[in-house]
N, C-alpha and C. Protein backbone atom coordinates (compact mmCIF):
# COMPACT_ATOMS: atom_id res chain seq x y z
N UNK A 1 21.10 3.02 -3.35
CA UNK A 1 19.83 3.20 -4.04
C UNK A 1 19.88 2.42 -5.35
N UNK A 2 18.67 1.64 -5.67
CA UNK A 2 18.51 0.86 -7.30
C UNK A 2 18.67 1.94 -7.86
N UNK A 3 18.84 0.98 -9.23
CA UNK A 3 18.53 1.46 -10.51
C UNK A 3 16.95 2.36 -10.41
N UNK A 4 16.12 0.82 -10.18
CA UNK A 4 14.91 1.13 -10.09
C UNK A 4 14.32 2.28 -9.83
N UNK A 5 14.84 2.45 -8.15
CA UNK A 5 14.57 3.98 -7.50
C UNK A 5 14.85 4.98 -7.84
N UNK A 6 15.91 5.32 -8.68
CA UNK A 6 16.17 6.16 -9.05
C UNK A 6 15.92 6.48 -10.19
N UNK A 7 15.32 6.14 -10.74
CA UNK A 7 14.01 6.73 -12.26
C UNK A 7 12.97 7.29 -11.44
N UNK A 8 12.55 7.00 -10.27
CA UNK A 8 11.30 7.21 -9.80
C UNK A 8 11.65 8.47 -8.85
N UNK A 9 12.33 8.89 -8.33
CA UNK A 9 12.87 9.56 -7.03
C UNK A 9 12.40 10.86 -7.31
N UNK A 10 11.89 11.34 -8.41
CA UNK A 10 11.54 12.64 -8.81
C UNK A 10 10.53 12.66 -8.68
N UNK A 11 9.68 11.63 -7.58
CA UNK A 11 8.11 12.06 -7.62
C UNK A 11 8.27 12.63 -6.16
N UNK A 12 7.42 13.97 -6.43
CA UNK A 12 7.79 15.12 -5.04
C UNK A 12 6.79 14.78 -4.02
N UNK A 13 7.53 14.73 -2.67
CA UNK A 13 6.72 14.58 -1.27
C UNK A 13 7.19 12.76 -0.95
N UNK A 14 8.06 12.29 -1.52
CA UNK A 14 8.41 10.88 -0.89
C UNK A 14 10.29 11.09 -0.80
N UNK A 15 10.35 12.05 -1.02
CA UNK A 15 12.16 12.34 -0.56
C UNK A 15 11.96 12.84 1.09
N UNK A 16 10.78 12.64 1.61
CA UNK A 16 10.59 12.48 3.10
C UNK A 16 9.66 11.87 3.82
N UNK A 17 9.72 11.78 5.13
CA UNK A 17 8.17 11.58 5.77
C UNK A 17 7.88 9.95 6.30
N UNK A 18 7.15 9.64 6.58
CA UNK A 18 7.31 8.25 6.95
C UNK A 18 7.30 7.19 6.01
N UNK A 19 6.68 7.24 4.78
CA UNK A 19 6.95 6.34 3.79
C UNK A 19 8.25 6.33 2.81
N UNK A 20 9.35 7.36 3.29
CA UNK A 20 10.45 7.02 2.60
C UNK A 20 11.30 6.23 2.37
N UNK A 21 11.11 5.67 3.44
CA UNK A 21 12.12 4.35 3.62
C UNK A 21 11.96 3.22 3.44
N UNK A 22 10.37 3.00 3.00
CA UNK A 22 9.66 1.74 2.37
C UNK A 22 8.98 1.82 0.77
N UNK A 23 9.57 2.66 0.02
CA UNK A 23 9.33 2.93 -1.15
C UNK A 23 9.95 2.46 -1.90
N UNK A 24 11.50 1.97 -1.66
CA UNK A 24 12.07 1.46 -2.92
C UNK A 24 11.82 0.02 -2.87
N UNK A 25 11.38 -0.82 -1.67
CA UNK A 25 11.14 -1.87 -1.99
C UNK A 25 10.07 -2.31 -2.49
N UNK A 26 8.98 -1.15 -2.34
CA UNK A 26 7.66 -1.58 -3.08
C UNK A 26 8.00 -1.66 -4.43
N UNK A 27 8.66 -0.52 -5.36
CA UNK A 27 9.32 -0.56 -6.60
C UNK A 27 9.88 -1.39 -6.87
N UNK A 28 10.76 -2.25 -6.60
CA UNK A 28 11.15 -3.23 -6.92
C UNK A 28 10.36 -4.40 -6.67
N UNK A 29 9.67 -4.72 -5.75
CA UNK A 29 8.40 -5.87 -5.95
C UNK A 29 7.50 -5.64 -7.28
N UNK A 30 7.03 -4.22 -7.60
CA UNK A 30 6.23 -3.83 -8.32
C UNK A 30 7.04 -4.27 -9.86
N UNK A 31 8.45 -3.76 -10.09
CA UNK A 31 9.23 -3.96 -11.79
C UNK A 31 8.92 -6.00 -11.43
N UNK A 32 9.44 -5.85 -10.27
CA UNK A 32 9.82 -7.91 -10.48
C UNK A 32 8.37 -8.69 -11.03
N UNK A 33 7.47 -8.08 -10.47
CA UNK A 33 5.80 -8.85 -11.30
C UNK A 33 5.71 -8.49 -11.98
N UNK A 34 6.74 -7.48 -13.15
CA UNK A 34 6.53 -6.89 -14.28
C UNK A 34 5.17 -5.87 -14.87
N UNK A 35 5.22 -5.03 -13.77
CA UNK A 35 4.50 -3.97 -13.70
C UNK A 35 5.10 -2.49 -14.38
N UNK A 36 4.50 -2.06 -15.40
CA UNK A 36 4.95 -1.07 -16.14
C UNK A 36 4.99 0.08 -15.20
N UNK A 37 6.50 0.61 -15.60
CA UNK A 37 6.82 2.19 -14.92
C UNK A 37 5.71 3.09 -14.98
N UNK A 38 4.93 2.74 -16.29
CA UNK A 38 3.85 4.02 -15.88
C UNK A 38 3.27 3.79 -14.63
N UNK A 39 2.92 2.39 -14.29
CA UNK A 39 1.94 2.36 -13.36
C UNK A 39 2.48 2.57 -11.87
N UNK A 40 3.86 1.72 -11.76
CA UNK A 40 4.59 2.39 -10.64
C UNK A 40 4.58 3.88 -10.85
N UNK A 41 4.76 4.49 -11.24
CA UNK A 41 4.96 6.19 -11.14
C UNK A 41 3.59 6.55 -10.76
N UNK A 42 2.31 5.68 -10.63
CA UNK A 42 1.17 5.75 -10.64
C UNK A 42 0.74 6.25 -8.84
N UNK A 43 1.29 4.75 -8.80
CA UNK A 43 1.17 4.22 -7.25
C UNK A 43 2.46 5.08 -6.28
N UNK A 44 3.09 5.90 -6.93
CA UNK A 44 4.18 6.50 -6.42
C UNK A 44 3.37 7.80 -5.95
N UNK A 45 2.81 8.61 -7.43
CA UNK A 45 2.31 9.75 -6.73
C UNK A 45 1.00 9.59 -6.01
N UNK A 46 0.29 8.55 -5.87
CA UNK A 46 -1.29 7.94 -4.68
C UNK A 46 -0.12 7.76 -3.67
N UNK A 47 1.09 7.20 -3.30
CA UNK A 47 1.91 7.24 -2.34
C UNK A 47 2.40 8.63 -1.80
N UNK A 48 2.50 10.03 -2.26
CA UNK A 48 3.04 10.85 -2.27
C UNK A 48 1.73 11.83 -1.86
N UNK A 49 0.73 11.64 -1.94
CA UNK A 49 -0.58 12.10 -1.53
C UNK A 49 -0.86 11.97 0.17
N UNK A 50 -0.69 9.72 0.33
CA UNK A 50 -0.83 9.44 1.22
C UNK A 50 0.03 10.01 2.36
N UNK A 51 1.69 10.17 1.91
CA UNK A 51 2.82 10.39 2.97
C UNK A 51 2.17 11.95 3.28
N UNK A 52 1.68 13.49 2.33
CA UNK A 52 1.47 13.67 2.86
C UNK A 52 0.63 14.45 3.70
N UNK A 53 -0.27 13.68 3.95
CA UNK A 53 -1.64 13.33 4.76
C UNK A 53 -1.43 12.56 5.95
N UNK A 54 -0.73 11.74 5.88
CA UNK A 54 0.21 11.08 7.12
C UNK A 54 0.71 12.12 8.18
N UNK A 55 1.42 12.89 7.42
CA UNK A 55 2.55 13.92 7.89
C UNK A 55 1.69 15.14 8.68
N UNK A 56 0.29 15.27 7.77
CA UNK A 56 -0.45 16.91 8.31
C UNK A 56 -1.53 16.38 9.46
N UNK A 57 -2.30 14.79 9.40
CA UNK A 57 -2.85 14.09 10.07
C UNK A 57 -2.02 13.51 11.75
N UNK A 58 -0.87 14.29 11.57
CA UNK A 58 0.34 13.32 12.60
C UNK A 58 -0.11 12.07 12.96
N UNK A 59 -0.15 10.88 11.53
CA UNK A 59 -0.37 9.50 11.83
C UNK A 59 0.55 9.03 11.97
N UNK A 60 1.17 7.66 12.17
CA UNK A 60 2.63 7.32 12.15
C UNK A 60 2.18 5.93 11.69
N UNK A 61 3.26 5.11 10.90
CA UNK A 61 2.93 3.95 10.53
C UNK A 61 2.48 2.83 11.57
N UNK A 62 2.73 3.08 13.25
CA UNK A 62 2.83 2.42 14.07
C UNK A 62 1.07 2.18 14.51
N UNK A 63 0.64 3.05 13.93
CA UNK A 63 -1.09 2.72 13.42
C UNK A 63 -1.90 2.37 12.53
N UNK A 64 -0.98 2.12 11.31
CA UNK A 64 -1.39 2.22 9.63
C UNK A 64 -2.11 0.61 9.60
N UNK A 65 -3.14 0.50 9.69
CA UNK A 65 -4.08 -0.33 9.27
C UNK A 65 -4.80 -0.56 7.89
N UNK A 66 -5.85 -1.34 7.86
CA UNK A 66 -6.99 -0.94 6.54
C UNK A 66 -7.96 0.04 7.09
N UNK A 67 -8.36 0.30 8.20
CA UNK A 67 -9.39 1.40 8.24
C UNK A 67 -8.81 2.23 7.77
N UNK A 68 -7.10 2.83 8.13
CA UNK A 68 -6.52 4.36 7.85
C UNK A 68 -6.74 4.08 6.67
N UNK A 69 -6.07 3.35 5.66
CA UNK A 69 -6.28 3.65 4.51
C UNK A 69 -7.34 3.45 3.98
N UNK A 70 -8.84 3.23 4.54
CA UNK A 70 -10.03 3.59 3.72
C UNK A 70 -10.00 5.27 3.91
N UNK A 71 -10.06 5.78 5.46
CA UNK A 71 -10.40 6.59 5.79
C UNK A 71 -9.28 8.06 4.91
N UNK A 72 -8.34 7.86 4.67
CA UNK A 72 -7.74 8.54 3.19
C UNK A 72 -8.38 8.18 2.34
N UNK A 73 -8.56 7.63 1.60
CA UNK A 73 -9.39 7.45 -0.05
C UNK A 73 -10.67 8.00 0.02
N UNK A 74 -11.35 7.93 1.27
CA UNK A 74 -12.52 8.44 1.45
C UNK A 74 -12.22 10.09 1.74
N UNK A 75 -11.84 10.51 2.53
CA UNK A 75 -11.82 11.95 3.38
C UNK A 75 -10.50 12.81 2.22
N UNK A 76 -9.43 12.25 1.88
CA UNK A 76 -8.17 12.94 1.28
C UNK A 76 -8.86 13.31 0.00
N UNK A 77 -9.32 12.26 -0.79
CA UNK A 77 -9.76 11.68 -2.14
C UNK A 77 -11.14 12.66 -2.31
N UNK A 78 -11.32 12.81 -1.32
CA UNK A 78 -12.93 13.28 -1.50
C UNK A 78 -14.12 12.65 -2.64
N UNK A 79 -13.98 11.82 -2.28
CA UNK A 79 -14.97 10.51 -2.90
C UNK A 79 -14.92 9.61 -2.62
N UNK A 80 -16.37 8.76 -2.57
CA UNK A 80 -16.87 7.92 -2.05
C UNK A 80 -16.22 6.52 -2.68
N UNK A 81 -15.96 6.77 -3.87
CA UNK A 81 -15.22 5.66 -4.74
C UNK A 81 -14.46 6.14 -5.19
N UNK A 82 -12.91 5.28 -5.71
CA UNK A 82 -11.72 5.64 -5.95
C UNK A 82 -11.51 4.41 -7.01
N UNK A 83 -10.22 5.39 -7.47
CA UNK A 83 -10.33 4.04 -9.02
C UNK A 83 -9.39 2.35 -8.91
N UNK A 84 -9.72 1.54 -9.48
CA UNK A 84 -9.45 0.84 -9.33
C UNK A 84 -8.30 0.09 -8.53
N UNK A 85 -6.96 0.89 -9.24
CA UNK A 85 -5.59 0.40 -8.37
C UNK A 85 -5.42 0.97 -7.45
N UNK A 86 -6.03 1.90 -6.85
CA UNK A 86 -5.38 2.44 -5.48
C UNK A 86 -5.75 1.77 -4.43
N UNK A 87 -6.65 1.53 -3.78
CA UNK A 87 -6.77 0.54 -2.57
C UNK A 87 -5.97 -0.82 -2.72
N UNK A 88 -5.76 -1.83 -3.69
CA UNK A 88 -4.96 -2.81 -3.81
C UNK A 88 -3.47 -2.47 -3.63
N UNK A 89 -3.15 -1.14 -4.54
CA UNK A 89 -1.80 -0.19 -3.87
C UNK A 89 -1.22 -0.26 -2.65
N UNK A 90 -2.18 0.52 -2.15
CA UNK A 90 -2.01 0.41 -0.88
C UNK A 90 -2.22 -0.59 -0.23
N UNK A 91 -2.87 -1.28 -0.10
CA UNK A 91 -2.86 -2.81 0.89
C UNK A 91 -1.74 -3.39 0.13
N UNK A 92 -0.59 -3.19 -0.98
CA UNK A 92 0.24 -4.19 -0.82
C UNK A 92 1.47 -3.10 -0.40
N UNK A 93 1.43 -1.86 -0.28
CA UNK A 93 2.17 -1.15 0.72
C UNK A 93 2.11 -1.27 1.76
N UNK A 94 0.86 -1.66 2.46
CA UNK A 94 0.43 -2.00 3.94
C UNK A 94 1.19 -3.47 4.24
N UNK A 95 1.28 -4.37 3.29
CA UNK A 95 1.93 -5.69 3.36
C UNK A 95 3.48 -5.75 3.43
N UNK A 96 4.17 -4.88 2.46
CA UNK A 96 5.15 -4.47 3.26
C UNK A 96 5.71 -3.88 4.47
N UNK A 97 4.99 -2.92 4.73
CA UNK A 97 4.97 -2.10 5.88
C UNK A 97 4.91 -3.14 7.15
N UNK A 98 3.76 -4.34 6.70
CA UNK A 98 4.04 -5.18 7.96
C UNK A 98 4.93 -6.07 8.13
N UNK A 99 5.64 -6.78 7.06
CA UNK A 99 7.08 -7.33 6.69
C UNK A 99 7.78 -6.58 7.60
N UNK A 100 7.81 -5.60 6.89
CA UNK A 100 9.06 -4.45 8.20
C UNK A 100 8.67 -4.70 9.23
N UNK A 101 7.94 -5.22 9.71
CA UNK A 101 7.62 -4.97 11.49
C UNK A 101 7.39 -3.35 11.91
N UNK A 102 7.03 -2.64 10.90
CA UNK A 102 6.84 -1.31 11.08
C UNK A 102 5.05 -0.81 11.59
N UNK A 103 4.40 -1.33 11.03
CA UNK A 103 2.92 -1.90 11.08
C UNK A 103 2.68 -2.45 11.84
N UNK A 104 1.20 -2.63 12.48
CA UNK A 104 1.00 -3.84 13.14
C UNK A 104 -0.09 -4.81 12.29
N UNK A 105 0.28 -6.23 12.78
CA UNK A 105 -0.08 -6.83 11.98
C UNK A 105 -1.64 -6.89 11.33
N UNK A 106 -2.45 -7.65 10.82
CA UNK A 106 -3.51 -7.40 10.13
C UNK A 106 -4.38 -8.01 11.68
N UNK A 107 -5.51 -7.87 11.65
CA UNK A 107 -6.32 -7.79 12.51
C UNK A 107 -7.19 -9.29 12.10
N UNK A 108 -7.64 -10.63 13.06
CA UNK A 108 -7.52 -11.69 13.00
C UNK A 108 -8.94 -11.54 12.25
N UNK A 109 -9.74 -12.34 11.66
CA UNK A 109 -10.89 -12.03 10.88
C UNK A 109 -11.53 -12.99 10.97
N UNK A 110 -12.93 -13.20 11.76
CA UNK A 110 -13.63 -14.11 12.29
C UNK A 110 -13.76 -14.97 11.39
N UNK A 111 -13.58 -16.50 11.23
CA UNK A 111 -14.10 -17.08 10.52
C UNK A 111 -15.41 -17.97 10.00
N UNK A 112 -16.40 -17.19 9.33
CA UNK A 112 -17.47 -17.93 9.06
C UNK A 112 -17.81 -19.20 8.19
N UNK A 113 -18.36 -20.15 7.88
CA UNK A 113 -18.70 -21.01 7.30
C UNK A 113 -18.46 -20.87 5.93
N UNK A 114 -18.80 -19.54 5.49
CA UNK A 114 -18.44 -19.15 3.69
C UNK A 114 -17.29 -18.69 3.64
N UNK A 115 -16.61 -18.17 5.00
CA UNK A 115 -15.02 -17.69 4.51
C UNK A 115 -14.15 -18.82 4.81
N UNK A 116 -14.43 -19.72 5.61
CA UNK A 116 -13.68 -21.04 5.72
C UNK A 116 -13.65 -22.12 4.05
N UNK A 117 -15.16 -21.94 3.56
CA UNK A 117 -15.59 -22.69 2.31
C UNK A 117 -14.49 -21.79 1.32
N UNK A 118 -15.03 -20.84 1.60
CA UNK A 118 -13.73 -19.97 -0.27
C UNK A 118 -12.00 -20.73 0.58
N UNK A 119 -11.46 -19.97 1.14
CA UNK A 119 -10.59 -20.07 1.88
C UNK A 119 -9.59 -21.71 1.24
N UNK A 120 -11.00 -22.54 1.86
CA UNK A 120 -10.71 -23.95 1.05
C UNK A 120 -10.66 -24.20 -0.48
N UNK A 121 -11.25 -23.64 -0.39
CA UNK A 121 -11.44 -23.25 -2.63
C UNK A 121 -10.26 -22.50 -2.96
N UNK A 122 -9.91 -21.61 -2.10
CA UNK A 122 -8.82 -20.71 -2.82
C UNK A 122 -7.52 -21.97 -2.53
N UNK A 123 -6.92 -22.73 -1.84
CA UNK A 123 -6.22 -23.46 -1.52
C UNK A 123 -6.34 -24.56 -2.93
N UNK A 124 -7.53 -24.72 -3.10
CA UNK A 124 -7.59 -25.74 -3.68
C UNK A 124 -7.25 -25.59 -5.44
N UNK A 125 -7.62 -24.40 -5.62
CA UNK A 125 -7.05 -23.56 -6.47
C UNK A 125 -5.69 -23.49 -7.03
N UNK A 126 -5.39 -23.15 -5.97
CA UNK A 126 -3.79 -22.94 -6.11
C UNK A 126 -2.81 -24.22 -6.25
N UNK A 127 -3.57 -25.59 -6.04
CA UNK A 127 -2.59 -26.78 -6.24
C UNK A 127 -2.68 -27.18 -7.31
């Protein structure tokens, strides 16, 4: 176990369940972009909510998509809107999760004329 993880390990309901075993690497992606402990401890206990809702829902990661995780923020959350970092949270927990091969992968996303145009912009961006 890190360093890392183990400042964090005291957030209750992730010392089990299906997201235990993909938690310390989110923490450590999260310190390496230099993301303040508060905010990991943030995304730890929205993680500790999700695992468990996972656990009482009998979901298993071998289904964990973006619908599941709207359908928590919406139904767990009980609101229609949720604050800012948690859905990005989670979709870059979901990005690990599919690294692991634990997930299945993201679902292919038709491409239209304006998502091909950004797509090219975002590329173009980035050079």
């Amino acid at each position: 176990m890190t360093q890392a993880f183990a400042e964090f390990k005291t957030v209750r309901d992730l010392d089990a369940g299906p997201l235990r075993p993909h938690i310390e690497p989110y923490i450590t992606q999260l310190l390496k972009e230099g993301y303040r402990p508060r905010t990991v401890r943030a995304h730890l206990c929205l993680f500790a909510n999700f695992n468990r809702w996972l656990i009482r829902t009998r979901r298993t990661l071998r289904i964990l998509d973006e619908q599941t995780i709207e359908d928590f923020l919406r139904r767990h959350l009980h609101r229609q809107t949720w604050r800012a970092g948690e859905l990005p949270a989670l979709q870059r927990l979901l990005a690990i999760l599919r690294e692991a091969h634990v997930s299945p992968p993201a679902k292919a996303v038709r491409l239209t004329p304006a998502r091909r145009l950004a797509g090219q912009y975002r590329i173009y961006l980035s050079a």
